[in-house]
C-alpha atoms as a PDB file:
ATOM      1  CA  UNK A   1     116.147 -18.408 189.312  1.00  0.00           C
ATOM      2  CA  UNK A   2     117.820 -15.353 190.788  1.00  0.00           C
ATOM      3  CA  UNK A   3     121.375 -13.767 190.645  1.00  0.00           C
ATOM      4  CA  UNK A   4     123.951 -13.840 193.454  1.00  0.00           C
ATOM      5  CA  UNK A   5     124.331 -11.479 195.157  1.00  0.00           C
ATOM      6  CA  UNK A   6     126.231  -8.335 193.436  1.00  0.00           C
ATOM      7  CA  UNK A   7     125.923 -10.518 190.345  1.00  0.00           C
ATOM      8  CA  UNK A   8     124.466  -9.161 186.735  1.00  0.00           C
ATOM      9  CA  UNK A   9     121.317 -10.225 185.639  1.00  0.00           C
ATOM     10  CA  UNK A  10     121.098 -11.145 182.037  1.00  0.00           C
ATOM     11  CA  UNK A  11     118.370  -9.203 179.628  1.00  0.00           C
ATOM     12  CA  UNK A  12     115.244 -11.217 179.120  1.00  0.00           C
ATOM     13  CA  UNK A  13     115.687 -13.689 176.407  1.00  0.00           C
ATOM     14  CA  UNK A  14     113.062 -15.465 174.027  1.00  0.00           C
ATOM     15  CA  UNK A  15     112.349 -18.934 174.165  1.00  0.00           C
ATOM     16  CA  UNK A  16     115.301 -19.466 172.007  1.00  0.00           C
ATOM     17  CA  UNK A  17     117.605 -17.480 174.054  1.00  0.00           C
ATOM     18  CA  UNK A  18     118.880 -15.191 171.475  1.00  0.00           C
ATOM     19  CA  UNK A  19     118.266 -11.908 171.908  1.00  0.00           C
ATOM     20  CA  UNK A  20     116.860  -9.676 174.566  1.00  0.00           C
ATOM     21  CA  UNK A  21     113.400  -8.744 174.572  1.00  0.00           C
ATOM     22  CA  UNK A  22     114.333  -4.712 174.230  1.00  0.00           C
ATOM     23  CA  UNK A  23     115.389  -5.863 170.500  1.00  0.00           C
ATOM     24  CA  UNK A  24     111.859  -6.678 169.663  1.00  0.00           C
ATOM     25  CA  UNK A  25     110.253  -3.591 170.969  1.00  0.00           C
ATOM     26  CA  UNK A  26     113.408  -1.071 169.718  1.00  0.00           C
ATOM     27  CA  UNK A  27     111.807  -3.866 165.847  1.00  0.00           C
ATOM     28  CA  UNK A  28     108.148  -2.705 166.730  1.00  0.00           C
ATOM     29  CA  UNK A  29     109.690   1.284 166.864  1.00  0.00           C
ATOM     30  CA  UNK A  30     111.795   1.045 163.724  1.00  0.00           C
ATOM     31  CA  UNK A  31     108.718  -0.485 161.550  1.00  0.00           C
ATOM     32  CA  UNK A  32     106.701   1.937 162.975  1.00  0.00           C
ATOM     33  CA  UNK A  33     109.040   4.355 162.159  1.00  0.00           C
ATOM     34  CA  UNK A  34     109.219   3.394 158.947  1.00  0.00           C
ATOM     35  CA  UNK A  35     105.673   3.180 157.889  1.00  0.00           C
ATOM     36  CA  UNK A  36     104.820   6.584 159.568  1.00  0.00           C
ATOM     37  CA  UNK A  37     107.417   8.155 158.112  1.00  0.00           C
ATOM     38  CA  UNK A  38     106.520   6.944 154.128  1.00  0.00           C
ATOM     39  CA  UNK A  39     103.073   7.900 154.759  1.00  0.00           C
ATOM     40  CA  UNK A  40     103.609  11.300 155.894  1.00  0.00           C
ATOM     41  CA  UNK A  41     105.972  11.827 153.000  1.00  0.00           C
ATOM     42  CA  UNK A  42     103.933  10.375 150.293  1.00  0.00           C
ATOM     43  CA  UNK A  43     100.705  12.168 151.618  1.00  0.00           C
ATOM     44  CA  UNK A  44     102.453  15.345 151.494  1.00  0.00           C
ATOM     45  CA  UNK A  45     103.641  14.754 147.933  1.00  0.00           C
ATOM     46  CA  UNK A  46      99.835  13.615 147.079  1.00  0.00           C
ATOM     47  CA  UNK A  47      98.174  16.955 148.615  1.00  0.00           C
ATOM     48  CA  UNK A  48     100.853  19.278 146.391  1.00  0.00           C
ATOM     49  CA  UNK A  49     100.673  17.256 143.576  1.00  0.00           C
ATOM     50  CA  UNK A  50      97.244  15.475 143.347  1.00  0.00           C
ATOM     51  CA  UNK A  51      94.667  17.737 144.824  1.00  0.00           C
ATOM     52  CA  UNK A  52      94.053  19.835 141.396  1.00  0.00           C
ATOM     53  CA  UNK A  53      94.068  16.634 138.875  1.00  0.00           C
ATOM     54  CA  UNK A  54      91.912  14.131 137.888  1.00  0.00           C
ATOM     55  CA  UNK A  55      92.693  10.263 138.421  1.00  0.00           C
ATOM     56  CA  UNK A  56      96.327   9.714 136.688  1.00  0.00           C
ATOM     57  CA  UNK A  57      96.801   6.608 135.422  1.00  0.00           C
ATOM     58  CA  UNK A  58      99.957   4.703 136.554  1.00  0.00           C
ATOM     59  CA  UNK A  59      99.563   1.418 135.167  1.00  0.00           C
ATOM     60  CA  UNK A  60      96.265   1.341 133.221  1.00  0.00           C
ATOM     61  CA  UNK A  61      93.347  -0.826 134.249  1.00  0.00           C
ATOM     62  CA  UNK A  62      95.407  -1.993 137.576  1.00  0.00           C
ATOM     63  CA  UNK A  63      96.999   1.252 139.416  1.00  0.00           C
ATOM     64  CA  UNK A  64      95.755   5.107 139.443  1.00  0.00           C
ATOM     65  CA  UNK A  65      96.767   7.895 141.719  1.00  0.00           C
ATOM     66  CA  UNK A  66      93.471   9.719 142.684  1.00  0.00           C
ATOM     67  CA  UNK A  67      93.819  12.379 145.758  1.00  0.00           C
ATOM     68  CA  UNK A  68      90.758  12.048 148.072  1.00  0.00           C
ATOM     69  CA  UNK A  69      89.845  13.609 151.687  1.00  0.00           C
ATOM     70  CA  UNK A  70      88.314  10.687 153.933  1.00  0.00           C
ATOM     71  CA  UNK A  71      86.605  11.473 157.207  1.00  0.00           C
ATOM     72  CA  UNK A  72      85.058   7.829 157.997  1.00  0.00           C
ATOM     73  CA  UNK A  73      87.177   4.570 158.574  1.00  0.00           C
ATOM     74  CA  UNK A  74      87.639   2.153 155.252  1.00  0.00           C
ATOM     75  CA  UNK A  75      85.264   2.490 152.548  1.00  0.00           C
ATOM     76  CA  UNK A  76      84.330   5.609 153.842  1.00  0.00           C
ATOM     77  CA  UNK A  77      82.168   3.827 156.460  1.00  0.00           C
ATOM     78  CA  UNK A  78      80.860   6.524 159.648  1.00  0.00           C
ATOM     79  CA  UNK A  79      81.709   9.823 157.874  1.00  0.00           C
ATOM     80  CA  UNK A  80      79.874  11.564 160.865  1.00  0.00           C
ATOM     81  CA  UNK A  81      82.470   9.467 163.510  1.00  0.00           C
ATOM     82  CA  UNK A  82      85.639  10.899 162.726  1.00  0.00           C
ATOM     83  CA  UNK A  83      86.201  11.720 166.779  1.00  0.00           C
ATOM     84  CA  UNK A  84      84.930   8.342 167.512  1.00  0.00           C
ATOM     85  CA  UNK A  85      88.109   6.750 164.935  1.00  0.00           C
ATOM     86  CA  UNK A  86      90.429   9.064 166.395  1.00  0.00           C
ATOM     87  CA  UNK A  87      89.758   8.016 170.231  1.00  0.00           C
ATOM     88  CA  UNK A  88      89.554   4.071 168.656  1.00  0.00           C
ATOM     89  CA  UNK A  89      92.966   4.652 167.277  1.00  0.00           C
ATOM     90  CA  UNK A  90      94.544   6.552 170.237  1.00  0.00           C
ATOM     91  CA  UNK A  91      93.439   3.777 171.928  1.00  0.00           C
ATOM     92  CA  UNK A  92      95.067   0.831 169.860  1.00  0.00           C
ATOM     93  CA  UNK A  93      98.350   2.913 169.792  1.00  0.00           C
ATOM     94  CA  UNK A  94      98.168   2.536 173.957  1.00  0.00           C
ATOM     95  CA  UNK A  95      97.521  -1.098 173.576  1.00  0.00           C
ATOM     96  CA  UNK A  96     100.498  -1.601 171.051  1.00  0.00           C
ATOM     97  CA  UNK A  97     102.625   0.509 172.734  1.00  0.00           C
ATOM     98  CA  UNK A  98     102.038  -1.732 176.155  1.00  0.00           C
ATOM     99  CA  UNK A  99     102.247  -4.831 174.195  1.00  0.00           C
ATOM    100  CA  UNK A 100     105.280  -3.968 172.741  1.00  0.00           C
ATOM    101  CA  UNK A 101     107.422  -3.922 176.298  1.00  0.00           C
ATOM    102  CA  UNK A 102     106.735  -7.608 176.328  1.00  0.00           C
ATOM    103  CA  UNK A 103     107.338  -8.831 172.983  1.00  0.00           C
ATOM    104  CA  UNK A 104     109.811 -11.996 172.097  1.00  0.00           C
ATOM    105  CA  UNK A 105     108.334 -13.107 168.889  1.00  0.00           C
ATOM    106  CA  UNK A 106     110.061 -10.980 165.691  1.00  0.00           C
ATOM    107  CA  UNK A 107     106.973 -12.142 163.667  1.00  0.00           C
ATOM    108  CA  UNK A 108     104.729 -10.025 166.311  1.00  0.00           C
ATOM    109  CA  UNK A 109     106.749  -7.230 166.327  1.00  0.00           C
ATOM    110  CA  UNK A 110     106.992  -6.728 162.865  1.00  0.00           C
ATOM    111  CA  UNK A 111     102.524  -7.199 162.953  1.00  0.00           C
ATOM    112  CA  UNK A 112     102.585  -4.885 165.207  1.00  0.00           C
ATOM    113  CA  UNK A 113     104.943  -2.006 163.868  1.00  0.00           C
ATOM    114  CA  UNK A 114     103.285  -2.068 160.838  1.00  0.00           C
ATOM    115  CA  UNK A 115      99.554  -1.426 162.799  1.00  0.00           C
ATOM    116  CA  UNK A 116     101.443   0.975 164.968  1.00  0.00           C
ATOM    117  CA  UNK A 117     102.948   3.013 161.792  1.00  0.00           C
ATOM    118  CA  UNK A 118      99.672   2.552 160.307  1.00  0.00           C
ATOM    119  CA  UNK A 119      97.490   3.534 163.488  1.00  0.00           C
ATOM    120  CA  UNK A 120      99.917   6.706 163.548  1.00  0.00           C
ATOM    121  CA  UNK A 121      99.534   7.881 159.929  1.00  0.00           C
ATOM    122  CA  UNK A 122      95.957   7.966 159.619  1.00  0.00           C
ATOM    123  CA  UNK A 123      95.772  10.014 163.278  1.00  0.00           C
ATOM    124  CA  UNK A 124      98.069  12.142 162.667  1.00  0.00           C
ATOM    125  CA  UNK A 125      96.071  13.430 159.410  1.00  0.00           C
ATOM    126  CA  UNK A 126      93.107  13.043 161.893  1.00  0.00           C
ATOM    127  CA  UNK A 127      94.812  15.066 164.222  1.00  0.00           C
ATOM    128  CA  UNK A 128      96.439  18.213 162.368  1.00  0.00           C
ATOM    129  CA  UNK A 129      94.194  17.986 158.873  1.00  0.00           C
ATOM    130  CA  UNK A 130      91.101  19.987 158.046  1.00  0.00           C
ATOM    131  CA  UNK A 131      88.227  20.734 158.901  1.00  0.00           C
ATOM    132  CA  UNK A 132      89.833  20.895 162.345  1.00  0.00           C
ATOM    133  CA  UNK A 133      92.054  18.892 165.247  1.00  0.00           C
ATOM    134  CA  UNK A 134      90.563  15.761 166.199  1.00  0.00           C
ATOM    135  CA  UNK A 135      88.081  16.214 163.048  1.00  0.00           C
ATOM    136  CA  UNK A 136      90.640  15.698 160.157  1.00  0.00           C
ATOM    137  CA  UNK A 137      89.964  14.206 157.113  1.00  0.00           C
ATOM    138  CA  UNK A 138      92.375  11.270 156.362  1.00  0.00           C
ATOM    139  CA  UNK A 139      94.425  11.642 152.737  1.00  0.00           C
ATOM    140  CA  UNK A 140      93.998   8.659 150.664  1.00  0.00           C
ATOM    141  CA  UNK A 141      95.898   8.747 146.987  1.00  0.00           C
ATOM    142  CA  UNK A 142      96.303   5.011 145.671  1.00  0.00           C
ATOM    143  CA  UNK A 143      93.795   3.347 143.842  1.00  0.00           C
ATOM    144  CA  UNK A 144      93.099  -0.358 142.432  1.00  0.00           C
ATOM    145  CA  UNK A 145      90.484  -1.621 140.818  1.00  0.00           C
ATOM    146  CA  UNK A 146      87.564  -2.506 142.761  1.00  0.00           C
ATOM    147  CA  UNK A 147      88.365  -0.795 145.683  1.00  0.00           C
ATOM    148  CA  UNK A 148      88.605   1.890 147.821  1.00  0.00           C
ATOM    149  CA  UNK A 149      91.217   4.677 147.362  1.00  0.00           C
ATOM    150  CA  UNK A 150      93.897   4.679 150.333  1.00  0.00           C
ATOM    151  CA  UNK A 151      97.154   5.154 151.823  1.00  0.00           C
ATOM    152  CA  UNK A 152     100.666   3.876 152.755  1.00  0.00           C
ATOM    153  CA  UNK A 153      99.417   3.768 156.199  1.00  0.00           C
ATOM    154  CA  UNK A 154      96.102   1.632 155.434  1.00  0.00           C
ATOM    155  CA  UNK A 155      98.405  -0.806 153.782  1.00  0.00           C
ATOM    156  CA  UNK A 156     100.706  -0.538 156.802  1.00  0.00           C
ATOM    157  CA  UNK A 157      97.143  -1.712 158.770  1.00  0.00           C
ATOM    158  CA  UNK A 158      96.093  -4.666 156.405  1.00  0.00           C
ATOM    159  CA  UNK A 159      99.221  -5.938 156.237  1.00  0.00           C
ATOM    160  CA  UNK A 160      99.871  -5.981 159.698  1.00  0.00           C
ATOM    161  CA  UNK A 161      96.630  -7.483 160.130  1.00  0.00           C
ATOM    162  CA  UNK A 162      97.178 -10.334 158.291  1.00  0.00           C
ATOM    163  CA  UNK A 163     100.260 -11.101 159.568  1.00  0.00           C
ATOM    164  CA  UNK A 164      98.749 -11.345 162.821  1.00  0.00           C
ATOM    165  CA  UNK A 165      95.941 -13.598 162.103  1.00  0.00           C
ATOM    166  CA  UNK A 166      98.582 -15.683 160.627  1.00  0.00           C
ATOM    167  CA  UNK A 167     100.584 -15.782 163.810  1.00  0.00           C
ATOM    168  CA  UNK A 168      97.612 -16.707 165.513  1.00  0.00           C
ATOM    169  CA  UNK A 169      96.844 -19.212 162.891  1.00  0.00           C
ATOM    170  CA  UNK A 170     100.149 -20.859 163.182  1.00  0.00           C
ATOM    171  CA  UNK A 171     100.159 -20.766 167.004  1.00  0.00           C
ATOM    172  CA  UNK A 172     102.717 -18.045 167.375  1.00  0.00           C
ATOM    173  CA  UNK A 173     102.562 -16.239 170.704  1.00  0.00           C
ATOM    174  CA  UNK A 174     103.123 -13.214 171.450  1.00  0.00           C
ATOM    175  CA  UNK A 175     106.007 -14.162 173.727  1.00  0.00           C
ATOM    176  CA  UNK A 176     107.463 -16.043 171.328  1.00  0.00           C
ATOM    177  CA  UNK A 177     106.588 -19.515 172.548  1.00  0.00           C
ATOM    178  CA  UNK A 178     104.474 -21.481 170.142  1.00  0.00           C
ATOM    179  CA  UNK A 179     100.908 -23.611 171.027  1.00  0.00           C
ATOM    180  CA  UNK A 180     101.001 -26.928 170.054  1.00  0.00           C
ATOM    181  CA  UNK A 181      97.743 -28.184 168.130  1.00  0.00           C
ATOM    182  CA  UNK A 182      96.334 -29.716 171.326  1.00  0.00           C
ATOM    183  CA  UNK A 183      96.379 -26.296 173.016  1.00  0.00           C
ATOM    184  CA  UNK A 184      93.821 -24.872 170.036  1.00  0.00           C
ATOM    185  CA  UNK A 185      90.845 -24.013 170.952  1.00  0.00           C
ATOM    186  CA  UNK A 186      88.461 -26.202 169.436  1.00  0.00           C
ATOM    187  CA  UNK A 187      84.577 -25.748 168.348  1.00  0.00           C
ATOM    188  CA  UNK A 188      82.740 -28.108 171.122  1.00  0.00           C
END
């Protein structure tokens, strides 16, 4: 459908016709924003007050605040690849950052401004930390039991990961329209 002539063309819209498309990207910023913004502050905090302490105990046997230097991905898997993670996540803030012009579905932009903040965080420790740019060690300060110590922008990752595969899960598209079960792929 086009405009007349001299006439305005209306924002895209979602498939419910609220509001314009810009929304959800200016949603995939501000939780972005957000994430990147608590992770810098609390890994700042954690470097002046954690690096010369032991483990302190926040809420024994479920919560302890222990400062550690990470140069690998989670778990400290590829300790040697620390350029390799910082070109992998350079690359998925490209692909976010594309994906996010298009966006109509809130629940995606909100999955992906949390990887985005997350994505972010950990880069820009990989960026401007020691030993050296493009070589930095990632700060990681919060640790449960039975796992790995990390950060605000790890959790920023996870969760935004597993609102995603929920999405998907449900059938939620990216545009906003959702796949009805006959559309799922099945396992023939």
């Amino acid at each position: 459908m086009q405009a007349a002539r001299g006439a305005a063309v209306a924002p895209a819209e979602d498939h419910h016709g609220s509001a314009p498309v810009h929304r959800r990207t200016a949603l995939v910023a501000a939780v972005a924003l957000v994430v990147l913004v608590a992770d810098v502050v609390t890994k700042v905090v954690a470097v002046a007050k954690l690096t010369h302490h032991d483990r302190i105990t926040v809420v024994p046997h479920v919560l302890w605040l222990t400062f550690t230097r990470n140069a690998g991905a989670a778990f400290s898997v590829g300790t040697g690849a620390t350029a390799v993670f910082t070109a992998v996540a350079v690359g998925v803030v490209v692909v976010i950052v594309r994906t996010a012009r298009t966006l109509a579905s809130t629940g995606w932009a909100v999955a992906l401004g949390l990887l985005l903040g997350g994505a972010l965080g950990n880069l820009s420790d990989r960026i401007f930390r020691a030993p050296g740019p493009f070589r930095g060690h990632v700060v990681d300060w919060i640790e449960l039991p039975h796992w790995p110590v990390f950060n605000i922008a790890d959790s920023g990752i996870v969760i935004g990961g597993i609102l995603a595969v929920l999405l998907a899960f449900r059938g939620i598209e990216m545009e906003g329209s959702r796949r009805s079960p006959a559309e799922a792929p099945t396992d023939d």
